[in-house]
PDB file of N, CA and C in Angstrom:
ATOM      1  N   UNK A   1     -99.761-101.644 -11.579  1.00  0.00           N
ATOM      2  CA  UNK A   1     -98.427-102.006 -11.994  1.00  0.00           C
ATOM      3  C   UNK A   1     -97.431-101.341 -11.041  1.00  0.00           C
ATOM      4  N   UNK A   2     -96.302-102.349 -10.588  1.00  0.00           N
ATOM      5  CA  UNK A   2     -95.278-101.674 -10.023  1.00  0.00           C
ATOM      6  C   UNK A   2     -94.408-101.242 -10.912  1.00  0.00           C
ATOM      7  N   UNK A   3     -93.697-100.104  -9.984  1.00  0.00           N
ATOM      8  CA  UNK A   3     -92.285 -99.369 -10.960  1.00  0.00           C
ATOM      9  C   UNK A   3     -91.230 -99.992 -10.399  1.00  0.00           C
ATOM     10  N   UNK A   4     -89.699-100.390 -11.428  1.00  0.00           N
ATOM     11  CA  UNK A   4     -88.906-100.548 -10.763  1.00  0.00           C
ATOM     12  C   UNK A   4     -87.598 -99.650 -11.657  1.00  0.00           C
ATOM     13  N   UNK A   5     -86.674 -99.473 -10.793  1.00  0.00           N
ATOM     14  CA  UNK A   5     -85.693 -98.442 -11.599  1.00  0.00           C
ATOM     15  C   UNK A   5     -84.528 -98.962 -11.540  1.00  0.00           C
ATOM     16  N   UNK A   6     -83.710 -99.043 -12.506  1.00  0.00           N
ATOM     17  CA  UNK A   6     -82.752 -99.484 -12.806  1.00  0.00           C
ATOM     18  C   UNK A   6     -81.706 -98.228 -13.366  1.00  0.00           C
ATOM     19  N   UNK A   7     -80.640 -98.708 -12.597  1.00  0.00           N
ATOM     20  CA  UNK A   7     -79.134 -98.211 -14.219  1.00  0.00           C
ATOM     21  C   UNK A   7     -78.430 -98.634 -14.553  1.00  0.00           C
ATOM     22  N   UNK A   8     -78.123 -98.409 -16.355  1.00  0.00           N
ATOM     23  CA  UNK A   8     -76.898 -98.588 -17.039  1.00  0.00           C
ATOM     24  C   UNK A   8     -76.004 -98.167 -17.643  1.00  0.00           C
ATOM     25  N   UNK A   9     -75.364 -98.168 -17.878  1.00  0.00           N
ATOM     26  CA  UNK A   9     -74.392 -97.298 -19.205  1.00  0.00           C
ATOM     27  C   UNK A   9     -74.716 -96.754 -19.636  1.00  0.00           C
ATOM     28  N   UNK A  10     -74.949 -95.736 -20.161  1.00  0.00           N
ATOM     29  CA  UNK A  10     -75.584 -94.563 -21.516  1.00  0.00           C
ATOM     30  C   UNK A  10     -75.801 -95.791 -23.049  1.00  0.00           C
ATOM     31  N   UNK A  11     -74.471 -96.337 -22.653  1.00  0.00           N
ATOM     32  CA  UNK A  11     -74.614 -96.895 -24.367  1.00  0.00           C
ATOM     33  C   UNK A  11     -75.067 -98.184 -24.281  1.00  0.00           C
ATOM     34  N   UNK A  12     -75.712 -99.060 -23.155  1.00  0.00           N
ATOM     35  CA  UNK A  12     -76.497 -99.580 -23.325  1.00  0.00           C
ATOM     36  C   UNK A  12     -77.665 -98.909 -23.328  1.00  0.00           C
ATOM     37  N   UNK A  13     -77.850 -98.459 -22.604  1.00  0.00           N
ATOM     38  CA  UNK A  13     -79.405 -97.734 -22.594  1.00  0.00           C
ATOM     39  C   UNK A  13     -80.087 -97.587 -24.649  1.00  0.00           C
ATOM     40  N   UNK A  14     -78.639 -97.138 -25.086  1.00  0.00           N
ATOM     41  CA  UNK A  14     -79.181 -96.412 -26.574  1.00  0.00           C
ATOM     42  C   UNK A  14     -79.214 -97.997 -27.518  1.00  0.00           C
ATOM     43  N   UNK A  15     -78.384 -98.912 -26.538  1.00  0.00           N
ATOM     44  CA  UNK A  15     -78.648-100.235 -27.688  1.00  0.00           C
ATOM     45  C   UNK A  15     -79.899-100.894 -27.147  1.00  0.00           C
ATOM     46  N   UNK A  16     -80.758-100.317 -26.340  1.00  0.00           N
ATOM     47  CA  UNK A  16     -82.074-101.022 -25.460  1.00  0.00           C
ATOM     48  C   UNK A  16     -83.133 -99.909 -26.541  1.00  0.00           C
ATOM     49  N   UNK A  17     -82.650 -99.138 -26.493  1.00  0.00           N
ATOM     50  CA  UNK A  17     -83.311 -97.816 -27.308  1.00  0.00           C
ATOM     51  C   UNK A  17     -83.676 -98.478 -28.785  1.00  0.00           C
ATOM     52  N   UNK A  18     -82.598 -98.917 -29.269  1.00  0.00           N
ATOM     53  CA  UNK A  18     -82.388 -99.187 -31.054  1.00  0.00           C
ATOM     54  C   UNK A  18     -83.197-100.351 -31.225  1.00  0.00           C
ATOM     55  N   UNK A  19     -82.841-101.174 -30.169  1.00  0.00           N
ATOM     56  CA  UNK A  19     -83.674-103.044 -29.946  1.00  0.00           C
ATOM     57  C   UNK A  19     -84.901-102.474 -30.296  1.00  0.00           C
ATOM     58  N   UNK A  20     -85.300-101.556 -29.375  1.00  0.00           N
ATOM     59  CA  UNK A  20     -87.040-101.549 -29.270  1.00  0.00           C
ATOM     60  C   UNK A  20     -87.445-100.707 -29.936  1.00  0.00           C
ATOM     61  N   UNK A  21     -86.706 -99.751 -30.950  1.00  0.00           N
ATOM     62  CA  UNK A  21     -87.210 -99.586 -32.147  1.00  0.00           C
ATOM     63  C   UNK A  21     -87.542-100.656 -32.823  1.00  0.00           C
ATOM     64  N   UNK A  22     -86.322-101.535 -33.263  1.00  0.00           N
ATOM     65  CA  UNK A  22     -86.420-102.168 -34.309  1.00  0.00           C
ATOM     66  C   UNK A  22     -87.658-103.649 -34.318  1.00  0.00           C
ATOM     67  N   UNK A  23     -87.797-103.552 -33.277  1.00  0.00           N
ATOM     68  CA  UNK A  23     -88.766-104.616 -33.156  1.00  0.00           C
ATOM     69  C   UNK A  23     -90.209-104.250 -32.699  1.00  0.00           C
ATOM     70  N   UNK A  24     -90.591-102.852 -32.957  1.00  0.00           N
ATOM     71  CA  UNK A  24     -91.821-102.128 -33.420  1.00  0.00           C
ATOM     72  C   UNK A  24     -92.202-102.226 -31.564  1.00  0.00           C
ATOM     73  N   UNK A  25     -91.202-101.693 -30.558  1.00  0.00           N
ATOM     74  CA  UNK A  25     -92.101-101.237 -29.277  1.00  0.00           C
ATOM     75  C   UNK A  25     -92.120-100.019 -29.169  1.00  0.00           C
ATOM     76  N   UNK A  26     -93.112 -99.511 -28.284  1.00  0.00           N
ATOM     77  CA  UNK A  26     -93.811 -97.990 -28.241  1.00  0.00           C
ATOM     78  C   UNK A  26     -92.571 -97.029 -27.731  1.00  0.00           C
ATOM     79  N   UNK A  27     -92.054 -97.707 -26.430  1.00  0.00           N
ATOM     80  CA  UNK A  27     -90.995 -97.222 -24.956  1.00  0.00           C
ATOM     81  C   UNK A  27     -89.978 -98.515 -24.671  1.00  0.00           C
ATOM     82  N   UNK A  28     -89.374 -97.750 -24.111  1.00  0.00           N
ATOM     83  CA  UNK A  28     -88.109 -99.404 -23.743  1.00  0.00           C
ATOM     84  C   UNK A  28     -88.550 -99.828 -23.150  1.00  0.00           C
ATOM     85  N   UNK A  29     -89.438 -99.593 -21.682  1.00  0.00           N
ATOM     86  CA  UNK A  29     -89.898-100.117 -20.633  1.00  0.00           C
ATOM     87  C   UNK A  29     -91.174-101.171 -21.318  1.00  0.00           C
ATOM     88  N   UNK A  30     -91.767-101.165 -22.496  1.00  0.00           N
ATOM     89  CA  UNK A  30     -92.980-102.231 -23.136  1.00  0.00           C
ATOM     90  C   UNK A  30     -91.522-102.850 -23.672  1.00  0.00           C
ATOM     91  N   UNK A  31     -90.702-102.650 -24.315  1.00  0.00           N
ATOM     92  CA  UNK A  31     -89.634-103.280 -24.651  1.00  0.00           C
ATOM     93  C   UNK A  31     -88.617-104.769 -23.672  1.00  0.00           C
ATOM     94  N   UNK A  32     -88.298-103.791 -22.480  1.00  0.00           N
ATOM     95  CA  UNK A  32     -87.708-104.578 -21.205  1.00  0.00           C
ATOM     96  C   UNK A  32     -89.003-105.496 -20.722  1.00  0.00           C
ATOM     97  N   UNK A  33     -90.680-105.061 -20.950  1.00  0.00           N
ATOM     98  CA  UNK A  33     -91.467-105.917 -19.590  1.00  0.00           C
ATOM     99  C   UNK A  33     -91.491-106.938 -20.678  1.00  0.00           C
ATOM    100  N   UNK A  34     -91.608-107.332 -21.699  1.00  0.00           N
ATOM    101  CA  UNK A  34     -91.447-108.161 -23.093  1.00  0.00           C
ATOM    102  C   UNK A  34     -90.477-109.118 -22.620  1.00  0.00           C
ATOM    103  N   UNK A  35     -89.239-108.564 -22.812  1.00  0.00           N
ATOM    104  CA  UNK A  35     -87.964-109.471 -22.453  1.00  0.00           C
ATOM    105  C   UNK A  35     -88.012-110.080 -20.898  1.00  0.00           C
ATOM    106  N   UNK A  36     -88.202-109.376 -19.927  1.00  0.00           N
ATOM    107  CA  UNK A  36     -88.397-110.038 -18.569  1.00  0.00           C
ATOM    108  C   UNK A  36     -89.820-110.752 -18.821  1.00  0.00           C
ATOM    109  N   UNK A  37     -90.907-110.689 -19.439  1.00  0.00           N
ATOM    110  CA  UNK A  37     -92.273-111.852 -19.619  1.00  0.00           C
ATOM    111  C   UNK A  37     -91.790-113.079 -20.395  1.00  0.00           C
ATOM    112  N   UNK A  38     -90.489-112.869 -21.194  1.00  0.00           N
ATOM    113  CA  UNK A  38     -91.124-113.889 -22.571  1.00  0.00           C
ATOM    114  C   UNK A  38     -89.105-114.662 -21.302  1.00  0.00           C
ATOM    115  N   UNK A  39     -88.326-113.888 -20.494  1.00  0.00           N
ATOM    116  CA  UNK A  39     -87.279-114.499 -19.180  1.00  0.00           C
ATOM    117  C   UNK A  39     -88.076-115.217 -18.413  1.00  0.00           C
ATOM    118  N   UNK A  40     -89.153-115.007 -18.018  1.00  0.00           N
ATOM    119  CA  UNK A  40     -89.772-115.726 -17.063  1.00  0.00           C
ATOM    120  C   UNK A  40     -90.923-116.995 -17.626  1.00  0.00           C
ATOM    121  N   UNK A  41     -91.518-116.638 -18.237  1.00  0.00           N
ATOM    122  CA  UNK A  41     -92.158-117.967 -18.898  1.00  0.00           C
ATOM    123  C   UNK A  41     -90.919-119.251 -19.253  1.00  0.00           C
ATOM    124  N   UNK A  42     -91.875-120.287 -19.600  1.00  0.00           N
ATOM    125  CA  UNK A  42     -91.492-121.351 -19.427  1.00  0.00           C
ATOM    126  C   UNK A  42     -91.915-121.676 -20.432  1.00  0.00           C
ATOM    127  N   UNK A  43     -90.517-122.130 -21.921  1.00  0.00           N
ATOM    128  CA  UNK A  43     -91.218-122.995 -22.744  1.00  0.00           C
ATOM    129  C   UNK A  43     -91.047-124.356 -23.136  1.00  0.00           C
ATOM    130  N   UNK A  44     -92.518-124.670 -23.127  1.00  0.00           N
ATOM    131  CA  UNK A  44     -92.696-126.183 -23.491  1.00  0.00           C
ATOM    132  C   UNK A  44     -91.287-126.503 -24.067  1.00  0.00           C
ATOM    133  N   UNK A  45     -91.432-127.941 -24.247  1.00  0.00           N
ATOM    134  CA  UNK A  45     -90.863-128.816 -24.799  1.00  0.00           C
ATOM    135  C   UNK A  45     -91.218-128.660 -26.045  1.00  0.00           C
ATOM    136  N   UNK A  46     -89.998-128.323 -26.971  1.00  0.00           N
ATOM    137  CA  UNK A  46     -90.036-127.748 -28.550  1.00  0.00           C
ATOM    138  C   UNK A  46     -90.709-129.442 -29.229  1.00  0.00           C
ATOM    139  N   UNK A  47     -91.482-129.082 -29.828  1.00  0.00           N
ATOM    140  CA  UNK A  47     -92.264-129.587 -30.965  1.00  0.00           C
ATOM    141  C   UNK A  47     -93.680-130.443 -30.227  1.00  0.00           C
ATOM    142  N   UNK A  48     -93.401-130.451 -28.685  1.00  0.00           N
ATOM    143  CA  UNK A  48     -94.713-130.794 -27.966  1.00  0.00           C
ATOM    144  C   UNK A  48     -95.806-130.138 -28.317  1.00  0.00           C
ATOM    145  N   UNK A  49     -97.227-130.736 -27.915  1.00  0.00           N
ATOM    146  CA  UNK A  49     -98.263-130.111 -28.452  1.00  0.00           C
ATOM    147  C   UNK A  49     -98.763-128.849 -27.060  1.00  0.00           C
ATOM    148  N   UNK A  50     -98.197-128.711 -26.354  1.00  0.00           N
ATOM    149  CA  UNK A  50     -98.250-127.497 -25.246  1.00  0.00           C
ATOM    150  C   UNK A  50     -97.231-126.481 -25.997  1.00  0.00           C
ATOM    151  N   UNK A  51     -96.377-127.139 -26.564  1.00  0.00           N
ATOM    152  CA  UNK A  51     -94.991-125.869 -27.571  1.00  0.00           C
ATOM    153  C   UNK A  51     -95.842-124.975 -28.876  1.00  0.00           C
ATOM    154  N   UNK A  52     -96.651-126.414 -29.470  1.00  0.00           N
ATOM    155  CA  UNK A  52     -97.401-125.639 -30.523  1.00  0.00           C
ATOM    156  C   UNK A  52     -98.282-124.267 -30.176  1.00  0.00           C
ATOM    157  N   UNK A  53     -99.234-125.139 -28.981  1.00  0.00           N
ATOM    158  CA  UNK A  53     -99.870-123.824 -28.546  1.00  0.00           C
ATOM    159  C   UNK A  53     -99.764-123.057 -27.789  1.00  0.00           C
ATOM    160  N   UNK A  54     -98.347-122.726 -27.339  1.00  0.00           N
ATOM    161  CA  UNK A  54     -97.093-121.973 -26.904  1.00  0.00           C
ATOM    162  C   UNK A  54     -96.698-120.723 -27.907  1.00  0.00           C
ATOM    163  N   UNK A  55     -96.380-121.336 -29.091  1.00  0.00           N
ATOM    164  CA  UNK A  55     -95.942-120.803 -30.325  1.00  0.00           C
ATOM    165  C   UNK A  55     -97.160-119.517 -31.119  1.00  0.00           C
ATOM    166  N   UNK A  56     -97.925-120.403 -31.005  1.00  0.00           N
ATOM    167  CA  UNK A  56     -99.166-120.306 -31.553  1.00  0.00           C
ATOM    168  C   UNK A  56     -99.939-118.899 -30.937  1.00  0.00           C
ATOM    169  N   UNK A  57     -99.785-119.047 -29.482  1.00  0.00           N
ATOM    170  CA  UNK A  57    -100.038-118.082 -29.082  1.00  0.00           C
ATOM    171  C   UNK A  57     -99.179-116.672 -29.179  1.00  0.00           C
ATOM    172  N   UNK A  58     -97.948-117.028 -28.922  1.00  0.00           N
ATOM    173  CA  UNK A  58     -96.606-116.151 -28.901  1.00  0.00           C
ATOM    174  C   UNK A  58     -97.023-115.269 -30.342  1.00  0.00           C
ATOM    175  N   UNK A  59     -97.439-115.665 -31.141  1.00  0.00           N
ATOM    176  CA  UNK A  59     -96.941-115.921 -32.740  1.00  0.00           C
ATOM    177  C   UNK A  59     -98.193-114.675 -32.875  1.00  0.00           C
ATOM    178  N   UNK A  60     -99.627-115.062 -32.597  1.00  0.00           N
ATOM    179  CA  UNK A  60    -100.498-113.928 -32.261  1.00  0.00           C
ATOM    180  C   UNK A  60    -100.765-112.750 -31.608  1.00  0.00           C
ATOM    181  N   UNK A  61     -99.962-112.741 -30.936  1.00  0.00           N
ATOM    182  CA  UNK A  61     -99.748-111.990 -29.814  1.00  0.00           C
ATOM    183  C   UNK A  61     -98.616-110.966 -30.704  1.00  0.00           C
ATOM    184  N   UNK A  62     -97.655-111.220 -31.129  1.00  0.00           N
ATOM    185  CA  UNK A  62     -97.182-110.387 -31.659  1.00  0.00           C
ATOM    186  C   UNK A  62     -97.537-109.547 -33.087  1.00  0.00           C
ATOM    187  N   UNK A  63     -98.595-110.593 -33.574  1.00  0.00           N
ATOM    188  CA  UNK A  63     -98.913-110.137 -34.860  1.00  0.00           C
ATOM    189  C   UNK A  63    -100.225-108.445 -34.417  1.00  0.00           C
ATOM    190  N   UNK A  64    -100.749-108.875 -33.367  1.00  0.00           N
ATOM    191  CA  UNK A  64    -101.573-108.196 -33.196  1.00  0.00           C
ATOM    192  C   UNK A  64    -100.708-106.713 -32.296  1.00  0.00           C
ATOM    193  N   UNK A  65     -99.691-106.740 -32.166  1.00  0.00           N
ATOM    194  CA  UNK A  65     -98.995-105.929 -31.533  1.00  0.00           C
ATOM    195  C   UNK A  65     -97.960-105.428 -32.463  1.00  0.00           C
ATOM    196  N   UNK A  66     -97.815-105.621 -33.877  1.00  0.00           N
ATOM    197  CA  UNK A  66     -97.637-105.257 -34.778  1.00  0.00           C
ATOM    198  C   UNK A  66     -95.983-105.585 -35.059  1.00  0.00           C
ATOM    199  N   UNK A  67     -95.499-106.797 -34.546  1.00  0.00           N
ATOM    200  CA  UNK A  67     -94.377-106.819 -34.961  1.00  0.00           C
ATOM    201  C   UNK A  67     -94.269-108.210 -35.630  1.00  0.00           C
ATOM    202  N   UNK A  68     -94.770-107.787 -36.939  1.00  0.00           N
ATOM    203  CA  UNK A  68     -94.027-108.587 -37.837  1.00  0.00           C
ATOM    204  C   UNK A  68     -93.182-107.867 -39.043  1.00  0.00           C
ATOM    205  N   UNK A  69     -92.661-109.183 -39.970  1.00  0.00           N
ATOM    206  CA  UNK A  69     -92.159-108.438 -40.664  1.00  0.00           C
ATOM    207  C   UNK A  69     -93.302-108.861 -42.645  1.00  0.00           C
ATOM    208  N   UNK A  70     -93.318-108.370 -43.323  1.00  0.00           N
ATOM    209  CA  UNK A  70     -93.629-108.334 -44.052  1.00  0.00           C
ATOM    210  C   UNK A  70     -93.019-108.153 -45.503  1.00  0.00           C
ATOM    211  N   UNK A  71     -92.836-109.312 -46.158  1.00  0.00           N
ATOM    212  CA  UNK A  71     -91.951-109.216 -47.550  1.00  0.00           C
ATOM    213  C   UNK A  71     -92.827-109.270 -48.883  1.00  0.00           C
ATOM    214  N   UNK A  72     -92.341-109.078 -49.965  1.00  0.00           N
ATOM    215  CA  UNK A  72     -92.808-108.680 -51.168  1.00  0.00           C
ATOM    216  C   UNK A  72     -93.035-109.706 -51.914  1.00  0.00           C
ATOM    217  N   UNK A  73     -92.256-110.764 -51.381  1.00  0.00           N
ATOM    218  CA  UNK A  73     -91.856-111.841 -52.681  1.00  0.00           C
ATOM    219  C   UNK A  73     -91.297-112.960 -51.533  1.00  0.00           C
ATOM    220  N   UNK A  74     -91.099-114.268 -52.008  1.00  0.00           N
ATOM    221  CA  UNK A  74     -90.578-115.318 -51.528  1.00  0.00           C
ATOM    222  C   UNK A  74     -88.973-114.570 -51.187  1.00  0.00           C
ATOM    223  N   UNK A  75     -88.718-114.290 -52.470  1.00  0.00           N
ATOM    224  CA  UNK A  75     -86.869-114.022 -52.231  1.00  0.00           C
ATOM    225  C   UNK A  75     -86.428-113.283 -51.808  1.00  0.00           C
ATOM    226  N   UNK A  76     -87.597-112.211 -51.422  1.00  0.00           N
ATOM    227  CA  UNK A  76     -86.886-110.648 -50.568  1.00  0.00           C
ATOM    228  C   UNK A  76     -86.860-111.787 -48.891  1.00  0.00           C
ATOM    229  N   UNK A  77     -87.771-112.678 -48.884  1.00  0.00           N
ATOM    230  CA  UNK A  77     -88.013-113.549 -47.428  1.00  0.00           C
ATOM    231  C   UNK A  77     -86.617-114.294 -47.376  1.00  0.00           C
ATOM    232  N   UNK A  78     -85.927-114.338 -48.492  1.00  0.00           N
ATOM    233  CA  UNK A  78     -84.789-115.745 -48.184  1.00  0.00           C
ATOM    234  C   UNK A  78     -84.010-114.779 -47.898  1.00  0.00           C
ATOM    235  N   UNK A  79     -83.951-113.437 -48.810  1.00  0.00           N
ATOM    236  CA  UNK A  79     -82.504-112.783 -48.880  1.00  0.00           C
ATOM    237  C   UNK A  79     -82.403-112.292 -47.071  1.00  0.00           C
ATOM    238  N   UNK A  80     -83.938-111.924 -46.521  1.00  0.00           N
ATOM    239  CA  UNK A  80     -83.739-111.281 -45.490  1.00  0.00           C
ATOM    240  C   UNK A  80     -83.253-112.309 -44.201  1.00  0.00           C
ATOM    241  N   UNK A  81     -83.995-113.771 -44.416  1.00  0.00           N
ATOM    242  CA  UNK A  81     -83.341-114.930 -43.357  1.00  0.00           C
ATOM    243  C   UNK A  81     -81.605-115.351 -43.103  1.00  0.00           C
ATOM    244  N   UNK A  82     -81.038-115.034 -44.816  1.00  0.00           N
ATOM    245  CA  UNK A  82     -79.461-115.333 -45.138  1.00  0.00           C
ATOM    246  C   UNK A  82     -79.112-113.854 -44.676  1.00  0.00           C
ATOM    247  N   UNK A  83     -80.002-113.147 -44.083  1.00  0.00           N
ATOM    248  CA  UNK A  83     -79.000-111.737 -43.744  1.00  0.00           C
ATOM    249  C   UNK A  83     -78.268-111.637 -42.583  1.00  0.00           C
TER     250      UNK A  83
END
């Protein structure tokens, strides 16, 4: 793997910080190579059958990397989508 180094603001840095808490990454940098992998891919044509297994994959890939979210009930799921 190459390194590359970047700078920003302090207070972006801490809203790159909070992102990749909140969406269960280890370091910002698994955080940023995420966002520049998922910038550079190419996705299908939404509802094509290359999109499904686009999705499909995306969809595993994160489950196994532990970012999902997990609700109690149907309505803790609605209250959290209307949030």
């Amino acid at each position: 793997m190459t390194t590359i180094t970047i700078s920003v603001p302090k207070a972006f840095a801490q809203k790159i910080d909070e992102k990749a808490q909140e969406e269960g990454f280890a370091t910002r940098s698994e955080f940023i190579r995420s966002l520049v992998r998922n910038y550079l891919s190419k996705e299908p044509p939404y509802g094509s059958d290359k999109w499904w297994e686009w999705s499909d994959t995306k969809a595993l890939e994160d489950i196994r990397k532990g970012r999902v979210k997990r609700f109690e009930s149907v309505n803790e799921a609605i209250k959290w989508l209307n949030s």
